[in-house]
C-alpha atoms as a PDB file:
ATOM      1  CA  UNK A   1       0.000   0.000   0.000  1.00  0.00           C
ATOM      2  CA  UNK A   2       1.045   3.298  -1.639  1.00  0.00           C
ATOM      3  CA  UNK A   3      -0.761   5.452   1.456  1.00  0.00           C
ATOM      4  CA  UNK A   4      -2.251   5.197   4.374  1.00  0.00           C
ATOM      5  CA  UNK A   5      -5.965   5.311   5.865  1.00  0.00           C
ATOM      6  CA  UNK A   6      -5.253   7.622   8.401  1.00  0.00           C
ATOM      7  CA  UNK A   7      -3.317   9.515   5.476  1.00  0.00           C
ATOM      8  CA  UNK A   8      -6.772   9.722   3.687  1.00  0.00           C
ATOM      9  CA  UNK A   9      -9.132  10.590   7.047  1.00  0.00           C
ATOM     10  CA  UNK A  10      -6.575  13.438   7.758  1.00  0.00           C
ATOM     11  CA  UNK A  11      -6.965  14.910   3.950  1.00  0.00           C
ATOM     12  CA  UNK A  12     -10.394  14.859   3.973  1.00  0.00           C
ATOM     13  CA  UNK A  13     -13.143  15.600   5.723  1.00  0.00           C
ATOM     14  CA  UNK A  14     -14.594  13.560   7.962  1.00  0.00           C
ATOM     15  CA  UNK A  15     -18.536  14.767   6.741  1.00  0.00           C
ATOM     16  CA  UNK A  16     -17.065  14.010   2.972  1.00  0.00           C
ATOM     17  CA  UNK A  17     -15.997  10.687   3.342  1.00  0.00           C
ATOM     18  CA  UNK A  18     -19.451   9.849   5.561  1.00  0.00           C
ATOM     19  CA  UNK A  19     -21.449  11.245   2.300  1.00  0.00           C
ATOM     20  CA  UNK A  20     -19.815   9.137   0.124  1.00  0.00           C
ATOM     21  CA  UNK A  21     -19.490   6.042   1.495  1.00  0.00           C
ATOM     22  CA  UNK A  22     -23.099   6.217   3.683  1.00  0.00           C
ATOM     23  CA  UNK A  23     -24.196   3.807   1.234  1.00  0.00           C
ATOM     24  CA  UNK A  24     -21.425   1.149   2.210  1.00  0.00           C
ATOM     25  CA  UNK A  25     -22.254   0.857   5.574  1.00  0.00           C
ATOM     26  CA  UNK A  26     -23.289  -2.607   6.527  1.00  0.00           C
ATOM     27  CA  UNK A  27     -25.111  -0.983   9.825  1.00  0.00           C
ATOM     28  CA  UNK A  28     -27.789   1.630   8.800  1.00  0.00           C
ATOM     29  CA  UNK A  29     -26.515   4.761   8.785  1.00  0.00           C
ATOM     30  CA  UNK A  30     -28.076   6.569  10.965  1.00  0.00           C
ATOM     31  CA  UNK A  31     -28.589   4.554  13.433  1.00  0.00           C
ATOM     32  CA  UNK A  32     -24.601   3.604  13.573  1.00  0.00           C
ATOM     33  CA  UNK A  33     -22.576   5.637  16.902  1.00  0.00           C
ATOM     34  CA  UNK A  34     -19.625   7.772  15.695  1.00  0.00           C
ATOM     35  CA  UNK A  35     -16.823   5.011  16.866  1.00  0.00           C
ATOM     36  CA  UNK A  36     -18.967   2.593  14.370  1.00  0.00           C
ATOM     37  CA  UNK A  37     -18.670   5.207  11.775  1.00  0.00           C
ATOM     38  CA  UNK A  38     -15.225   5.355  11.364  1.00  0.00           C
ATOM     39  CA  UNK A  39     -14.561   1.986  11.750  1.00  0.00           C
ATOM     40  CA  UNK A  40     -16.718   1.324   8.477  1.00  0.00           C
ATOM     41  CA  UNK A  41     -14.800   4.293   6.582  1.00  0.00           C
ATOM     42  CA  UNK A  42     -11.899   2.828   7.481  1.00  0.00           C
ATOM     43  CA  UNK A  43     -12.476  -0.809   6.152  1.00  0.00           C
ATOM     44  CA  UNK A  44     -13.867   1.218   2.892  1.00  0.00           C
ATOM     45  CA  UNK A  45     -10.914   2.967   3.154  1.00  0.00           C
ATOM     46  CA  UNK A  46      -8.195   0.169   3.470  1.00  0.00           C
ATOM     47  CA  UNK A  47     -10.317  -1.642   0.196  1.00  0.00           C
ATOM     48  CA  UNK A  48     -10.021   1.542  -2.140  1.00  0.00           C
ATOM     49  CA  UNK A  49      -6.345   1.865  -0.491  1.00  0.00           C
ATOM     50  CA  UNK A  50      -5.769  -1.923  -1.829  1.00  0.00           C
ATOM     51  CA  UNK A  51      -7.565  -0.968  -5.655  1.00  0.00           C
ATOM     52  CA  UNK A  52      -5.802   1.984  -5.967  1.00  0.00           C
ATOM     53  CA  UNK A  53      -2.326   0.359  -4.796  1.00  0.00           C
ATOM     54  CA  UNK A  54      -2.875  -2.539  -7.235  1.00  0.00           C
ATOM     55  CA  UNK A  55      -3.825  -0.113  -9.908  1.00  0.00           C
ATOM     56  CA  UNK A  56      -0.441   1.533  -9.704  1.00  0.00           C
ATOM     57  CA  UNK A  57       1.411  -1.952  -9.114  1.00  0.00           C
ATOM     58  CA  UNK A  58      -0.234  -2.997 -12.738  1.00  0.00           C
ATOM     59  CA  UNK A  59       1.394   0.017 -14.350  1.00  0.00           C
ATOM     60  CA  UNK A  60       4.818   0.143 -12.080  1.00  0.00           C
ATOM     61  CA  UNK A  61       5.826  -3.206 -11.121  1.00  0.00           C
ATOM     62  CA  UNK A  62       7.648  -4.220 -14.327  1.00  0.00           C
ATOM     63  CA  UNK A  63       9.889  -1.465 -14.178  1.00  0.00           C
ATOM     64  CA  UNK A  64      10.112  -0.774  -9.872  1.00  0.00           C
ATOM     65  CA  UNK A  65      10.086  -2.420  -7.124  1.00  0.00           C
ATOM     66  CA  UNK A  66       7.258  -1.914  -4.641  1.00  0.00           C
ATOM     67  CA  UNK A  67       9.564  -1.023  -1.571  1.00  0.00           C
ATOM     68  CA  UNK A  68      11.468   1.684  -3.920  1.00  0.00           C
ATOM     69  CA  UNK A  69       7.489   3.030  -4.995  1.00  0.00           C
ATOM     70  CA  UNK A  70       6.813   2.593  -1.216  1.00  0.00           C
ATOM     71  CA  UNK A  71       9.191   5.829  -0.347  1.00  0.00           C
ATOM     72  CA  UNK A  72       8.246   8.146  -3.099  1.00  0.00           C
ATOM     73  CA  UNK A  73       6.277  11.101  -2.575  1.00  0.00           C
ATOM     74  CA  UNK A  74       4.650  11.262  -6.167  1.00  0.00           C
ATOM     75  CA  UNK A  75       3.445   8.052  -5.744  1.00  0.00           C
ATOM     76  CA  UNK A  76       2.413   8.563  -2.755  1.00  0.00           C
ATOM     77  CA  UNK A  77       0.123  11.472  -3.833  1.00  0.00           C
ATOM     78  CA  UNK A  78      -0.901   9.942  -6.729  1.00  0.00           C
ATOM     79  CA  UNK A  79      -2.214   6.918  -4.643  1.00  0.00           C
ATOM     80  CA  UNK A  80      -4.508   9.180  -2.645  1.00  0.00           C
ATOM     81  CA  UNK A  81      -6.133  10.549  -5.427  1.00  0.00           C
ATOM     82  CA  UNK A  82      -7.017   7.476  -6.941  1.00  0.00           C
ATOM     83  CA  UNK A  83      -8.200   6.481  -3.871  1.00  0.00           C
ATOM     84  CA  UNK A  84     -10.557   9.171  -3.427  1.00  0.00           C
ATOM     85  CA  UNK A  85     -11.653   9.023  -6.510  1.00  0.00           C
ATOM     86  CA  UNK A  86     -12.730   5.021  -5.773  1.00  0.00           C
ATOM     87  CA  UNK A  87     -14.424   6.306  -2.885  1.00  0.00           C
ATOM     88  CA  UNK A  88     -16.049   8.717  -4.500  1.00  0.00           C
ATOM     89  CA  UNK A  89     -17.060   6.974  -7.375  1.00  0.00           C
ATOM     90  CA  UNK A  90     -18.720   3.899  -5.613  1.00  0.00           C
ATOM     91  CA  UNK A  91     -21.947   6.006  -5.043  1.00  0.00           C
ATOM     92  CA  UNK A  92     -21.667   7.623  -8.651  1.00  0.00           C
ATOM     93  CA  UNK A  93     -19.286  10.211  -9.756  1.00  0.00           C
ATOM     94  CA  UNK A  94     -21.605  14.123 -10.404  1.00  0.00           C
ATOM     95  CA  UNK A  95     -19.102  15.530 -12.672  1.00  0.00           C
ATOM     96  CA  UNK A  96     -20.247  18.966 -12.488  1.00  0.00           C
ATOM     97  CA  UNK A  97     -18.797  20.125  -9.115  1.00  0.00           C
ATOM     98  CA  UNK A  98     -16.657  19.197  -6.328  1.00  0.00           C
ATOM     99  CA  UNK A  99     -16.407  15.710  -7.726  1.00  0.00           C
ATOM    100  CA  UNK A 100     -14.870  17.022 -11.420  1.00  0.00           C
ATOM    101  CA  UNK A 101     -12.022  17.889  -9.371  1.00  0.00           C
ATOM    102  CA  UNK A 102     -11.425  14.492  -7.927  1.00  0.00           C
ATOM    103  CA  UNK A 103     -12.089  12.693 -11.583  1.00  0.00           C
ATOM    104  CA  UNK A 104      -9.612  15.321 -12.833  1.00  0.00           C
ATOM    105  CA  UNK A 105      -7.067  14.193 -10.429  1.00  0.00           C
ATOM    106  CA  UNK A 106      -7.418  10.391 -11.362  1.00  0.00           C
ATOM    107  CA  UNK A 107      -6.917  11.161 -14.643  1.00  0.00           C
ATOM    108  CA  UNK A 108      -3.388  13.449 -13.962  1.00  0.00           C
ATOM    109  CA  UNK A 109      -2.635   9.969 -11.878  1.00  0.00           C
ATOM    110  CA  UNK A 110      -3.297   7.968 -14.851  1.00  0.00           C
ATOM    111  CA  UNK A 111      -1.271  10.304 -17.169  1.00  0.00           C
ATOM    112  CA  UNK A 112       1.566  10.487 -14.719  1.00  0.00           C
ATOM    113  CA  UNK A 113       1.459   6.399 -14.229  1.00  0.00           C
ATOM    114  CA  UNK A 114       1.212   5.312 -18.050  1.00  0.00           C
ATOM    115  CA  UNK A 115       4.310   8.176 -18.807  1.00  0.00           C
ATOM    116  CA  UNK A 116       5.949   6.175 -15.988  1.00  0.00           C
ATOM    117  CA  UNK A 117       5.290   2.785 -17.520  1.00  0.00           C
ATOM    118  CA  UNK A 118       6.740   4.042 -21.293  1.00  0.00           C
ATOM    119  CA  UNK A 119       9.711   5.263 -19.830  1.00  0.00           C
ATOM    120  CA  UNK A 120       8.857   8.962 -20.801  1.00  0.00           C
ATOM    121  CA  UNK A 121       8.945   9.781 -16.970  1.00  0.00           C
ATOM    122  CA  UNK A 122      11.363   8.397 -14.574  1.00  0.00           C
ATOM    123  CA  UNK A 123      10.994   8.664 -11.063  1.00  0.00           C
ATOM    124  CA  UNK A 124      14.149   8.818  -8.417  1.00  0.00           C
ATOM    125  CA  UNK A 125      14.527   8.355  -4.725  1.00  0.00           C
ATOM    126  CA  UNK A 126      12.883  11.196  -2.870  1.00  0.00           C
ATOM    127  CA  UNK A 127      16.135  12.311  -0.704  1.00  0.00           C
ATOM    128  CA  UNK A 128      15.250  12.914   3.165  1.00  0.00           C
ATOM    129  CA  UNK A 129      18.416  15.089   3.425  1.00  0.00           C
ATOM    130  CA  UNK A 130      17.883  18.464   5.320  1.00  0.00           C
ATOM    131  CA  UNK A 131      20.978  20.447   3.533  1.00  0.00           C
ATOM    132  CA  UNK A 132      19.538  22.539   0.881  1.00  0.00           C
ATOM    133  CA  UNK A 133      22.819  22.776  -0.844  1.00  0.00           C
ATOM    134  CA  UNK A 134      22.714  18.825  -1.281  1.00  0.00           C
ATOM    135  CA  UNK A 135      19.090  18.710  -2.334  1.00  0.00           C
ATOM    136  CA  UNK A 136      19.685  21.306  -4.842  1.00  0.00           C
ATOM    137  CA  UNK A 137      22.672  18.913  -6.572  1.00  0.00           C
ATOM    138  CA  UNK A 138      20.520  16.089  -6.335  1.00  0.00           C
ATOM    139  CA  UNK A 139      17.882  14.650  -8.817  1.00  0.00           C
ATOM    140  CA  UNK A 140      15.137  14.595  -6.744  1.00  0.00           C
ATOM    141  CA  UNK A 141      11.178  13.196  -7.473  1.00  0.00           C
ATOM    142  CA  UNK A 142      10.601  12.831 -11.424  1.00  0.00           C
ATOM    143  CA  UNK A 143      13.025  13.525 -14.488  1.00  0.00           C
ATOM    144  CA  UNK A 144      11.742  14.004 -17.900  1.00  0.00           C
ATOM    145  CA  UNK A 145      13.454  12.620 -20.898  1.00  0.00           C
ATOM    146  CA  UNK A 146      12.989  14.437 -24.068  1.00  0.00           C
ATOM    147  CA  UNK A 147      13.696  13.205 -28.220  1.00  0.00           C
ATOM    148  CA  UNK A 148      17.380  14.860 -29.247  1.00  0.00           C
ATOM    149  CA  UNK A 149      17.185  17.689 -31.117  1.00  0.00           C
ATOM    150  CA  UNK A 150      16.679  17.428 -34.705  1.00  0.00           C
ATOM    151  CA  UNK A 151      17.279  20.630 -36.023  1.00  0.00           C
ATOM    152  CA  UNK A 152      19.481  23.273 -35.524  1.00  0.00           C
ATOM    153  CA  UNK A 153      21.343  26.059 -37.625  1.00  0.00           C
ATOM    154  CA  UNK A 154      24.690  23.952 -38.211  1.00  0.00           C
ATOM    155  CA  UNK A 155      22.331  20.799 -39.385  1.00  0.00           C
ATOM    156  CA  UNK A 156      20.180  23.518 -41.899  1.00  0.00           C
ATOM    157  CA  UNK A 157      23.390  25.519 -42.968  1.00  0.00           C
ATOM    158  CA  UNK A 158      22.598  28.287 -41.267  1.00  0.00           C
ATOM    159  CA  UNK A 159      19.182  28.891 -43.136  1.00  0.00           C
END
């Protein structure tokens, strides 16, 4: 697993995550104590963490290993939204509001992953280091690879 649970409960709201997932409660909703609750989201939770995880594993996992995916940031990030977007999308995704966002933040994930997965996008080991001189003469997060240059005025003859 890419995140956490209490990673998710602590970036969302609490009402959120009840709206969206009152449906999955195997207790009736209303009737369920707060302690109950939570205990549900978080099973819901831990499932959608799992989806989204092995969503990223079926892009990644030819070309990383899940303990170097497990200590990167981006993927880290990228986990969460995908996750949200599960949750949010098990009682029907209204793409007109609140909920475009999280769609449009799957899809970025998705992007981001299949770049990964070609090769266009490489990701490196986040560095913990403190020093800003160190971080700043380190790769750090994602590097982008680029086509060489095909043209230039030496190759045209100075045209």
């Amino acid at each position: 697993m890419y995140c956490t649970v209490e990673e998710i409960i602590n970036n969302s709201k609490i009402e959120f995550l009840e709206r969206a997932l009152s449906d999955e409660f195997t207790n009736s909703y209303e009737e369920a104590d707060e302690d109950t609750k939570l205990e549900e989201i978080r099973k819901i939770i831990a499932g959608a963490i799992d989806d989204a995880s092995a969503e990223i594993n079926g892009y990644l996992l030819k070309k990383y290993s899940t303990n170097f995916l497990k200590r990167n940031k981006a993927i880290n990030k990228f986990c969460k939204d995908i996750t949200l977007y599960n949750i949010l999308s098990r009682s029907g995704n209204d793409e007109d509001n609140r909920e475009n966002n999280y769609y449009l933040r799957y899809k970025n994930a998705i992007k981001f992953l299949e770049n990964l997965a070609k090769g266009t996008i490489e990701i490196t080991q986040d560095d913990n280091s403190q020093d800003e001189e160190e971080i700043k003469n380190t790769r750090i997060g994602i590097n982008i690879n680029s086509s060489k240059k095909l043209f230039s005025r030496q190759s045209l003859g100075g045209m």
